[in-house]
Protein backbone atom coordinates (compact mmCIF):
# COMPACT_ATOMS: atom_id res chain seq x y z
CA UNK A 1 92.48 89.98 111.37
CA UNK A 2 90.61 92.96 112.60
CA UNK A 3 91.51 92.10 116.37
CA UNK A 4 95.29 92.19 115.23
CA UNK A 5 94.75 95.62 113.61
CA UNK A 6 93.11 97.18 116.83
CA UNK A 7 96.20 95.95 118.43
CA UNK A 8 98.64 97.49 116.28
CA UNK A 9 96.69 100.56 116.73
CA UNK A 10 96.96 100.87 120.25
CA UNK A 11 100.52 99.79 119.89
CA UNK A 12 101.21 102.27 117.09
CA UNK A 13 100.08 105.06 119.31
CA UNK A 14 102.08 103.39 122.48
CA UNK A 15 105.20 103.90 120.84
CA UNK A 16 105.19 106.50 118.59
CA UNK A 17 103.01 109.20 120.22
CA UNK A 18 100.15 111.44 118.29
CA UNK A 19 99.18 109.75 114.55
CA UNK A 20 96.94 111.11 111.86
CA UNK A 21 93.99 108.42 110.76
CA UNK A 22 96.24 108.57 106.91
CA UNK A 23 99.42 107.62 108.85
CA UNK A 24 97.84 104.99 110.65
CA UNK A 25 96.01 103.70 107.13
CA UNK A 26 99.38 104.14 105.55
CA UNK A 27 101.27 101.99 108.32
CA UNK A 28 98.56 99.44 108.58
CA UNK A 29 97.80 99.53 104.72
CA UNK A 30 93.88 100.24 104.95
CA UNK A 31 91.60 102.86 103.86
CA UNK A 32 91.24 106.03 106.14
CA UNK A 33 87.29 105.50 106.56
CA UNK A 34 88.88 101.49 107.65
CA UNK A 35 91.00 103.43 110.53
CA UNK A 36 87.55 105.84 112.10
CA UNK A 37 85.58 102.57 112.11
CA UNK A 38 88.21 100.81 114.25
CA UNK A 39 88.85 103.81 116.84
CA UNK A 40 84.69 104.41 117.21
CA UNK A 41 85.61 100.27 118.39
CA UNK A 42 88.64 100.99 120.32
CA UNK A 43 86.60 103.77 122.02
CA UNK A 44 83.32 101.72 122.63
CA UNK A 45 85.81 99.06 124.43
CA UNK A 46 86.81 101.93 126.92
CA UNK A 47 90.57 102.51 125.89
CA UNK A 48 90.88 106.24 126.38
CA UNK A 49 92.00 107.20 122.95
CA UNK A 50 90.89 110.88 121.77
CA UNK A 51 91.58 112.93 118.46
CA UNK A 52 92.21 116.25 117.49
CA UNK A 53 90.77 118.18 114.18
CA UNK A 54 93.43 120.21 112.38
CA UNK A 55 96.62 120.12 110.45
CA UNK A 56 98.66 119.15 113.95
CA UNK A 57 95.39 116.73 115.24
CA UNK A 58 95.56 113.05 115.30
CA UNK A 59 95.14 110.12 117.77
CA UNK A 60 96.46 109.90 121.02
CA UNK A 61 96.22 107.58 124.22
CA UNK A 62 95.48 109.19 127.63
CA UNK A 63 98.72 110.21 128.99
CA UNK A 64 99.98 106.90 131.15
CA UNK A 65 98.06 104.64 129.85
CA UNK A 66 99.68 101.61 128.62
CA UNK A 67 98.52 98.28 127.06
CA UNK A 68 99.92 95.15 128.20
CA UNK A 69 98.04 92.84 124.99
CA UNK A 70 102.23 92.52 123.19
CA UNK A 71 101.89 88.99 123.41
CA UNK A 72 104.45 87.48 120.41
CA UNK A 73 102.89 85.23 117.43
CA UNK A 74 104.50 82.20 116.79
CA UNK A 75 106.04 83.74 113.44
CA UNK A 76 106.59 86.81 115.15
CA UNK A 77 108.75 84.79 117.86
CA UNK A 78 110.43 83.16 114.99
CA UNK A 79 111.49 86.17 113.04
CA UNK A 80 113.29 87.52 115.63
CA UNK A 81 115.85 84.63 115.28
CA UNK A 82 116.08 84.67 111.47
CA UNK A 83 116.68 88.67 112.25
CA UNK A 84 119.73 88.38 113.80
CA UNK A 85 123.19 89.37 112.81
CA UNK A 86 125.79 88.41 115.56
CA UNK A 87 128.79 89.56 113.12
CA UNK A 88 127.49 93.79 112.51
CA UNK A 89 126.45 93.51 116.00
CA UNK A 90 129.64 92.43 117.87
CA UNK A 91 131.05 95.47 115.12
CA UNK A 92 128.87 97.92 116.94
CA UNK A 93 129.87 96.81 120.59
CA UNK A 94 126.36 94.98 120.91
CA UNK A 95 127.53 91.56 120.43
CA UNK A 96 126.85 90.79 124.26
CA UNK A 97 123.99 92.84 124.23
CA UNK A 98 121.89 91.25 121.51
CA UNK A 99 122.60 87.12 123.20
CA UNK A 100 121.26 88.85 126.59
CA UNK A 101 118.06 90.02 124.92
CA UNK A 102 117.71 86.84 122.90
CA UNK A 103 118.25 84.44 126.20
CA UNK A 104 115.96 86.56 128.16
CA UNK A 105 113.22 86.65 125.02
CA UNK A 106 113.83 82.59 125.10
CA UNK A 107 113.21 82.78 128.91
CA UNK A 108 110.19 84.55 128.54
CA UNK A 109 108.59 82.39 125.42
CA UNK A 110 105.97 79.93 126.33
CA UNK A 111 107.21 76.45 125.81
CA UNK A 112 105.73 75.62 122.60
CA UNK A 113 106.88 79.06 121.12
CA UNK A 114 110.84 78.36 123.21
CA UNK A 115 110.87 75.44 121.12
CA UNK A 116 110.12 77.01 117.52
CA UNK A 117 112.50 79.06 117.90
CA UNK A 118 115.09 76.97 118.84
CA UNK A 119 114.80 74.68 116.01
CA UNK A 120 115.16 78.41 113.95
CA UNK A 121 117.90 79.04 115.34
CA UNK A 122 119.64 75.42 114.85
CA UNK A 123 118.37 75.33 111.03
CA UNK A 124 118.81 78.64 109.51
CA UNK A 125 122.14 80.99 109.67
CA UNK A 126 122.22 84.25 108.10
CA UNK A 127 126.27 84.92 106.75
CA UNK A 128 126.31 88.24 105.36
CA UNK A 129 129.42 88.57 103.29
CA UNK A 130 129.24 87.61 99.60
CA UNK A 131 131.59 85.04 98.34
CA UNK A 132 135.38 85.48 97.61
CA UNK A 133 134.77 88.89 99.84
CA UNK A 134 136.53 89.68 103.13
CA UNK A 135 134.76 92.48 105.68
CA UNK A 136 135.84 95.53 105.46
CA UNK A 137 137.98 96.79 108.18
CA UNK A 138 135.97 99.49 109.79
CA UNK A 139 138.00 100.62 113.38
CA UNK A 140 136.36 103.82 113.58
CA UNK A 141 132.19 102.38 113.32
CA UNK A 142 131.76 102.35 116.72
CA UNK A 143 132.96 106.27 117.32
CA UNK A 144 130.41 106.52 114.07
CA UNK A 145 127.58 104.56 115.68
CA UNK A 146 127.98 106.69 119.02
CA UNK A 147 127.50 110.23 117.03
CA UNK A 148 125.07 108.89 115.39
CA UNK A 149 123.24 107.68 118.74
CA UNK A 150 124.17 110.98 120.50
CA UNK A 151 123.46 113.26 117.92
CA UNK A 152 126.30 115.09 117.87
CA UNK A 153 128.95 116.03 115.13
CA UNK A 154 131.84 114.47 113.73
CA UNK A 155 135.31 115.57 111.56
CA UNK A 156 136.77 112.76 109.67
CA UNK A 157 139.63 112.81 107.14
CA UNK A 158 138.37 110.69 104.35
CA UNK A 159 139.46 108.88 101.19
CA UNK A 160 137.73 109.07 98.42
CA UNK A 161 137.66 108.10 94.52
CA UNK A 162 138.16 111.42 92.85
CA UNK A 163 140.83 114.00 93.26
CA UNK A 164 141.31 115.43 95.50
CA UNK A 165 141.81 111.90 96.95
CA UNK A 166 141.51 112.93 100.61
CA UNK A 167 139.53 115.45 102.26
CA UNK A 168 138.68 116.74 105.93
CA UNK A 169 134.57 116.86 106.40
CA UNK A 170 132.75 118.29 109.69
CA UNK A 171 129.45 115.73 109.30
CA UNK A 172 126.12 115.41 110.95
CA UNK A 173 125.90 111.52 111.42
CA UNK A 174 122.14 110.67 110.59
CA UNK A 175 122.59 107.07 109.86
CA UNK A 176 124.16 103.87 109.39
CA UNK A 177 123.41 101.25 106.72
CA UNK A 178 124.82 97.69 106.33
CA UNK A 179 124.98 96.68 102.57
CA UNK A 180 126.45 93.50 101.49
CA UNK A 181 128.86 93.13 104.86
CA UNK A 182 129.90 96.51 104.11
CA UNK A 183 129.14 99.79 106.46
CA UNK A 184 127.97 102.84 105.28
CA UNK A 185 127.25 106.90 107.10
CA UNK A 186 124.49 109.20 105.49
CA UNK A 187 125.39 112.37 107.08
CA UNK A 188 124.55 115.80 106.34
CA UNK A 189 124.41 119.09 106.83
CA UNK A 190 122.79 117.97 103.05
CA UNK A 191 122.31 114.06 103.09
CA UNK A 192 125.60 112.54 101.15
CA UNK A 193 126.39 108.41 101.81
CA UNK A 194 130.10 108.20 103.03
CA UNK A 195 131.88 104.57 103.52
CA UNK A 196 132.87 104.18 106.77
CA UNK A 197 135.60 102.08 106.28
CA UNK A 198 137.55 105.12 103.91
CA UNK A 199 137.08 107.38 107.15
CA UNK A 200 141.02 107.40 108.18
CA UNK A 201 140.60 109.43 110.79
CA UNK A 202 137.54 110.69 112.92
CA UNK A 203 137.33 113.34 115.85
CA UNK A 204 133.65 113.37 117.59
CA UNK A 205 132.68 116.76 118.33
CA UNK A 206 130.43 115.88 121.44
CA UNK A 207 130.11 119.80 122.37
CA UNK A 208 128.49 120.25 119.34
CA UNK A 209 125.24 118.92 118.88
CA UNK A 210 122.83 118.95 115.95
CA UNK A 211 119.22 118.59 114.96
CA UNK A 212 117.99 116.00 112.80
CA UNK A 213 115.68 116.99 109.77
CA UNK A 214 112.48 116.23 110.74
CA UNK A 215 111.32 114.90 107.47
CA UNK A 216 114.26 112.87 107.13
CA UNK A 217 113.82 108.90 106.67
CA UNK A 218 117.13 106.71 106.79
CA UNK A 219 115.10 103.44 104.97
CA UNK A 220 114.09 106.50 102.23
CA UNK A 221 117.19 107.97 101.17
CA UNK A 222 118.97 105.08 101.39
CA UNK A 223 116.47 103.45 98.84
CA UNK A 224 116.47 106.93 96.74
CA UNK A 225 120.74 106.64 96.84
CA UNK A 226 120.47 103.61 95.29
CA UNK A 227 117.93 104.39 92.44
CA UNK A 228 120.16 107.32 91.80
CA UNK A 229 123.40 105.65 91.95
CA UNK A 230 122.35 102.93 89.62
CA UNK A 231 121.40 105.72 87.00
CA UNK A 232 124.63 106.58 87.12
CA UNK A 233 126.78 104.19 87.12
CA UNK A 234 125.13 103.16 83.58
CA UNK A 235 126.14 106.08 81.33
CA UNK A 236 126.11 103.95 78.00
CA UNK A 237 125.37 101.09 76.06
CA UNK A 238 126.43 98.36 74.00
CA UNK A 239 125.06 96.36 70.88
CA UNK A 240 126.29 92.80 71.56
CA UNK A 241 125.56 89.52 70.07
CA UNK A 242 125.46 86.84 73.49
CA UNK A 243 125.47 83.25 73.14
CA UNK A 244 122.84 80.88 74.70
CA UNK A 245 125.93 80.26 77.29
CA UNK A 246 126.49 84.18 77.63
CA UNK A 247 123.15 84.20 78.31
CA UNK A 248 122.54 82.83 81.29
CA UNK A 249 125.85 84.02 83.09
CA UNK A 250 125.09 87.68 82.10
CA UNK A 251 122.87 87.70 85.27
CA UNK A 252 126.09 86.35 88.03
CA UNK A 253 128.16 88.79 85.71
CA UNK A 254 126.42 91.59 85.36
CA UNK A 255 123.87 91.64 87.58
CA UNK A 256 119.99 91.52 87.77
CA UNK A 257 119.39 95.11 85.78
CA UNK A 258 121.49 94.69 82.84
CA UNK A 259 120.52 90.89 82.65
CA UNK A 260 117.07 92.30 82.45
CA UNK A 261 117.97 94.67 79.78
CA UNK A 262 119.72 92.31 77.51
CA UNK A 263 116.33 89.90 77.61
CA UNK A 264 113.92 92.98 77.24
CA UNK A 265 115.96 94.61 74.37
CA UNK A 266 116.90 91.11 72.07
CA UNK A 267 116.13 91.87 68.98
CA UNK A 268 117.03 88.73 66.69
CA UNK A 269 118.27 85.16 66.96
CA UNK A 270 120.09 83.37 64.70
CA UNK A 271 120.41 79.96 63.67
CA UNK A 272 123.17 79.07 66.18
CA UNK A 273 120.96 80.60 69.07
CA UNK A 274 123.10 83.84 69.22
CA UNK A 275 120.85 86.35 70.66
CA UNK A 276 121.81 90.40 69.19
CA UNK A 277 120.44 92.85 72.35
CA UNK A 278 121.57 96.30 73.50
CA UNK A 279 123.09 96.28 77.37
CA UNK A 280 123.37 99.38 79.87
CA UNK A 281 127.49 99.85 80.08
CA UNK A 282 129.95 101.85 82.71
CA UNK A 283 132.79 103.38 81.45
CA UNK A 284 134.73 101.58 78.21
CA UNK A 285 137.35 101.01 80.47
CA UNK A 286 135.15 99.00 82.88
CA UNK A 287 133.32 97.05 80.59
CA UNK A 288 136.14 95.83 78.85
CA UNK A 289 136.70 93.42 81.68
CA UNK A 290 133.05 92.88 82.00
CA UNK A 291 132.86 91.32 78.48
CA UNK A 292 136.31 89.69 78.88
CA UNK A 293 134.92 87.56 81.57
CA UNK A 294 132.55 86.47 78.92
CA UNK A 295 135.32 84.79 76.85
CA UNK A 296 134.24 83.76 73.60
CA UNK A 297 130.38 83.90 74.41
CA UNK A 298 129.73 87.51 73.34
CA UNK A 299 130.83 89.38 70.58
CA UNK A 300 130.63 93.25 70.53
CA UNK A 301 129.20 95.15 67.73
CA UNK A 302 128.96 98.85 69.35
CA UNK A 303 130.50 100.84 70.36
CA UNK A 304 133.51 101.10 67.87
CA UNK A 305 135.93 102.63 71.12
CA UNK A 306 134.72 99.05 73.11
CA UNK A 307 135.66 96.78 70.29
CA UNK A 308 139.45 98.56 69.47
CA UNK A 309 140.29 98.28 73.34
CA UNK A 310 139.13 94.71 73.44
CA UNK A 311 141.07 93.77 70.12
CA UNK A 312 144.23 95.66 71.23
CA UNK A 313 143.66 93.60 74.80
CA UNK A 314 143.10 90.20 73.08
CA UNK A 315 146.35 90.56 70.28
CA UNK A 316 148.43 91.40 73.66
CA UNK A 317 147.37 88.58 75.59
CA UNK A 318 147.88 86.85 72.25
CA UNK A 319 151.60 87.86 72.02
CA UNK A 320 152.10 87.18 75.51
CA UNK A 321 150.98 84.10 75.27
CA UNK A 322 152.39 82.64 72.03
């Protein structure tokens, strides 16, 4: 264990330049007093590693020098076939690119590991869209990908959900994130997420160039857009009596949070196994066709504005119907 971490020390430092002992403890998950103990090592073993005191100090290799010790694991070899994603690549012009690298990575394995990873690749396949879901078409990602890659600005004409429904943005392309088969831009000047395929029409601005926040973090925000976005989208709630049956679809439903809700906030259960719990809720208008999907599994109690637009809905599907 500790001859891996010396390793990913040297090959921290390799590839990403000067590092404070807390940013190497951080990245490595160890204390800081952890981190001094294993450079005194590294420098008792000759590598030519020297610090700095100060708020700009940290760790740094002699300039040039260069470890060779990246040999791959045998689940390191491996992952590197579950990671890839020949669909989003071939999006971003890489298709070709990415079975190169993986033939010349299988050409450079030692037998054993060649092997491992072929029977990875011939039992596991990673298909990113969700059921009953087609890709979005996204015919301006690669003019995205290449600002974002060159660092320089974009103007886009995009469609949005709010009036006014289109607008013309000049953006500063930080980012690209691939949720659920579906592309997505954080730009800024101020960090905003935009969906690339709403982007109707895009002109890169390669004379003008920008510079990225240096405290910016793509994996970060993106993970702080959803927190907020899901704090958001929830604006209510609802008292509802679930069956047992409602129950255990509320989860494919709803999802994962307000599943979690309803079994953290039951309150009583009756004889019939009915359970009476208070759910997060979107807009009336949206949850109406949540809880129709339920059918006769849920009844709502609260609030009164849910339970008139899902009476009116049911007596005009009733009358239609007869």
């Amino acid at each position: 264990m500790r001859a891996s971490r010396l390793l990913s020390i040297l090959l921290l430092l390799q590839t990403r330049g000067r590092m404070t002992a807390q940013q190497l403890a951080d990245e490595l998950e160890v204390s800081v007093r952890t981190i001094y103990r294993d450079v005194e090592s590294l420098h008792a073993a000759g590598v030519p590693l020297y610090g700095d005191a100060g708020w700009s100090g940290g760790y740094q290799l002699l300039d040039g020098y260069r470890t060779q010790l990246t040999g791959l694991t045998t689940d390191e070899a491996e992952s590197l076939f579950l990671a890839g994603l020949p669909g989003p690549a071939a999006e971003l012009g890489l298709g070709a690119v990415v079975t190169a690298a993986q033939l010349k990575l299988m050409a450079a394995l030692p037998a054993e590991l060649r092997d491992r990873a072929g029977r990875i690749r011939e039992r596991f396949h990673l298909d990113v869209p969700g059921w009953y879901r087609q890709p979005d078409d996204v015919p301006h990602l690669l003019a995205v990908a290449n600002a974002v890659w060159g660092q320089h600005r974009i103007r886009i004409r995009y469609r949005r959900w709010e009036a006014p429904r289109e607008v013309i943005r000049t953006l500063e392309p930080l980012g690209l994130v691939l949720k659920g088969a579906r592309w997505y831009l954080v730009a800024g000047p101020t960090p905003r997420t935009y969906r690339v395929s709403e982007i109707l029409e895009l002109h890169p601005l390669g004379d003008e160039p920008f510079d990225r926040p240096a405290d910016f973090n793509l994996a970060d925000h993106w993970q702080s857009y959803l927190d907020d976005f899901e704090s958001r989208r929830h604006r209510g709630v609802a008292t509802v009596r679930l069956s047992r049956r409602g129950m255990e679809r509320l989860h494919d439903l709803f999802g994962h949070a307000v599943a979690s809700q309803a079994v953290a906030n039951a309150s009583e259960v009756d004889n019939r196994g009915w359970v009476t719990t208070t759910i997060p809720i979107e807009s009336i208008e949206h949850t109406l066709g949540e809880m129709l999907r339920l059918g006769p599994e849920v009844v709502v109690e609260s609030p009164d504005e849910l339970r008139k637009l899902i009476t009116e809905t049911v007596e005009t599907l009733y009358e239609r119907y007869r």
